[in-house]
Structure formats: C-alpha cells, structure tokens
C-alpha atoms as a PDB file:
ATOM      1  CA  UNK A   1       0.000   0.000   0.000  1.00  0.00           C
ATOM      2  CA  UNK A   2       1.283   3.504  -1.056  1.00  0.00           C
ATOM      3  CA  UNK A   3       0.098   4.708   2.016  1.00  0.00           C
ATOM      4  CA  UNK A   4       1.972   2.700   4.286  1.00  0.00           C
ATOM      5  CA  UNK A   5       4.931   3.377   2.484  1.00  0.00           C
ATOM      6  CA  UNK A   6       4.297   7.133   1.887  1.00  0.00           C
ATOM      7  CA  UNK A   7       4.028   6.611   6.179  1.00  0.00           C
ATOM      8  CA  UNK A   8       7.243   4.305   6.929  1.00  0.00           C
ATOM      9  CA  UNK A   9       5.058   1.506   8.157  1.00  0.00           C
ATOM     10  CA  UNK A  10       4.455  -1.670   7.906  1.00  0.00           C
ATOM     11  CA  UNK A  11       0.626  -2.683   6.170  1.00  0.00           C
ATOM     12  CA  UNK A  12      -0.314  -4.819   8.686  1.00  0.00           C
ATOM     13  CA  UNK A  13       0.383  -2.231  11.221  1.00  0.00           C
ATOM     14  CA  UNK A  14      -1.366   0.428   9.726  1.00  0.00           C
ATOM     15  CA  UNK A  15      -4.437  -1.490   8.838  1.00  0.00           C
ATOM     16  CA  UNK A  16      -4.666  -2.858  12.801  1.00  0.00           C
ATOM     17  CA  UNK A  17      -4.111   1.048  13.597  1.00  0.00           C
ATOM     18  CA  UNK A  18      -6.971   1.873  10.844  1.00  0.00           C
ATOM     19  CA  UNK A  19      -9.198  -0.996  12.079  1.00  0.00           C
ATOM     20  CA  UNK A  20      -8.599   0.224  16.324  1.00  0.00           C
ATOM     21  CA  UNK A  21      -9.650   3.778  15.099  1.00  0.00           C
ATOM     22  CA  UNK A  22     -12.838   2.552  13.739  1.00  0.00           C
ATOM     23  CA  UNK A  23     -13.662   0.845  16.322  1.00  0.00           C
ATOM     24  CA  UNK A  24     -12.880   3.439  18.912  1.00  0.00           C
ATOM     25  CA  UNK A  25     -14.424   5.752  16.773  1.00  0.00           C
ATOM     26  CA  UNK A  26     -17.638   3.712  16.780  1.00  0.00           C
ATOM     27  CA  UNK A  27     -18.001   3.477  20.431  1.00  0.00           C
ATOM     28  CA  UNK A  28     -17.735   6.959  20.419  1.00  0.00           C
ATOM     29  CA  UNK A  29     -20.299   7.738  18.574  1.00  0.00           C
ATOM     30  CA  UNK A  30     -22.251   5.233  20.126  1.00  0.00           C
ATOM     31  CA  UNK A  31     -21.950   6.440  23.386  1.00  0.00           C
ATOM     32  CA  UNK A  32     -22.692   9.921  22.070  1.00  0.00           C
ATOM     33  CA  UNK A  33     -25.716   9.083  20.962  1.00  0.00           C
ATOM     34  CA  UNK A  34     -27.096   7.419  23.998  1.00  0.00           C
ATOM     35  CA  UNK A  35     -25.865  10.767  26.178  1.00  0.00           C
ATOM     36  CA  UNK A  36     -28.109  12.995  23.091  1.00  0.00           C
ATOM     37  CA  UNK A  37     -30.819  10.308  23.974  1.00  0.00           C
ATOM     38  CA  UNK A  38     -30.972  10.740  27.568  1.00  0.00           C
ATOM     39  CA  UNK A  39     -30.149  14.364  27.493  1.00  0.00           C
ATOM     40  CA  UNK A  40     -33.255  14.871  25.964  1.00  0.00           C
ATOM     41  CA  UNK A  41     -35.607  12.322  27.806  1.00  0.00           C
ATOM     42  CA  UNK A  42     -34.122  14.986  30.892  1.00  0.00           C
ATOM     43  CA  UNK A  43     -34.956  18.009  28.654  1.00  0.00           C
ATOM     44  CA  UNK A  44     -38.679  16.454  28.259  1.00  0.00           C
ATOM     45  CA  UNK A  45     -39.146  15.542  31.784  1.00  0.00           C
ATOM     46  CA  UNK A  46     -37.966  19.414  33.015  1.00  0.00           C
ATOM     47  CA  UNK A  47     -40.165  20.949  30.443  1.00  0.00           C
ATOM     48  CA  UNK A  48     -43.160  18.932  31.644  1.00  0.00           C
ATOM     49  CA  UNK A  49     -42.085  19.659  35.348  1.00  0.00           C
ATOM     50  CA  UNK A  50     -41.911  23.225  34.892  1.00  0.00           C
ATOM     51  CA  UNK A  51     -44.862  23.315  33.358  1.00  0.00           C
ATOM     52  CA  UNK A  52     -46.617  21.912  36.343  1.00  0.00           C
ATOM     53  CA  UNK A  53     -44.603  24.329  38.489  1.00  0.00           C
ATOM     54  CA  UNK A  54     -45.467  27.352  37.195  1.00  0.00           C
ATOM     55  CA  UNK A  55     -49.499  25.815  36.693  1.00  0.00           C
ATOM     56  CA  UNK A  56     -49.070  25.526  41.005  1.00  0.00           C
ATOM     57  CA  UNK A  57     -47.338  28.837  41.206  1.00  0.00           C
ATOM     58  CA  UNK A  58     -50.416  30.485  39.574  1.00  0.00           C
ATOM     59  CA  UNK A  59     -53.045  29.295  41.742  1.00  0.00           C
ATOM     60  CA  UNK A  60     -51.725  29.902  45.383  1.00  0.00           C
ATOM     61  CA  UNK A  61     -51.494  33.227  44.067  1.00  0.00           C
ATOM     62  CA  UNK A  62     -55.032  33.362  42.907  1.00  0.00           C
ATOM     63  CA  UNK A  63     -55.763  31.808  46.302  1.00  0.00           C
ATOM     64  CA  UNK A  64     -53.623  34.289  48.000  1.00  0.00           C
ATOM     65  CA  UNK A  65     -55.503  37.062  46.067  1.00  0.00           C
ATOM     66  CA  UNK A  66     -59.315  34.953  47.277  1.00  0.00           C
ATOM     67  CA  UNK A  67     -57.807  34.813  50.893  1.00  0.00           C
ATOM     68  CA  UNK A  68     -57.005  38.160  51.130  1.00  0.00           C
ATOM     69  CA  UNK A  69     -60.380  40.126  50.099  1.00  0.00           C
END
C-alpha cells in the first residue's frame, strides 16, 4: 500500500491502527448518541415539570388574592 509506504510503516500495522480507530471511533459515537438520547428524555421531563410548576405557582397566588379580600 502507497500509504503505508508514503508513512514508513508496515501494512499490517497500519491497517490494525486503521481498524482500532474505527472501532474506537464507533463506540464513540455510540456512546454519544445514547448521552443525546438521555439528554433529551431529561430536557422532556424538566419541560413537563416546569410546566406543572409554574401551573401551582399560579393558583396559590389566585388563592392568596381569594384569601385576602
């Protein structure tokens, strides 16, 4: 291979090196992709618990407001 020659090495080491990259590179991504996943099953969950929050926040103070008159 030109490439291994153009590098000084030996084909066999450059296509383990090559073929630990991928894999690396795979697990990576993999790994990535579950962190996305879950980041935005977390993203979901605060959105819906903020929601909730703010629903809560509004009617103590309409209570507040009923309590007070």
């Amino acid at each position: 291979m030109q490439v291994a020659q153009d590098l000084g090495i030996n084909e066999t080491t450059l296509a383990s090196r090559v073929s630990l990259a991928r894999r690396s590179g795979g697990a990576t991504a993999t790994g990535e992709s579950e962190e996305l996943a879950r980041l935005r099953r977390e993203n979901t969950q605060l959105k819906k618990d903020n929601k909730e929050l703010a629903m809560e926040r509004d009617v103590l103070k309409r209570c507040m407001v009923l309590w007070v008159k």
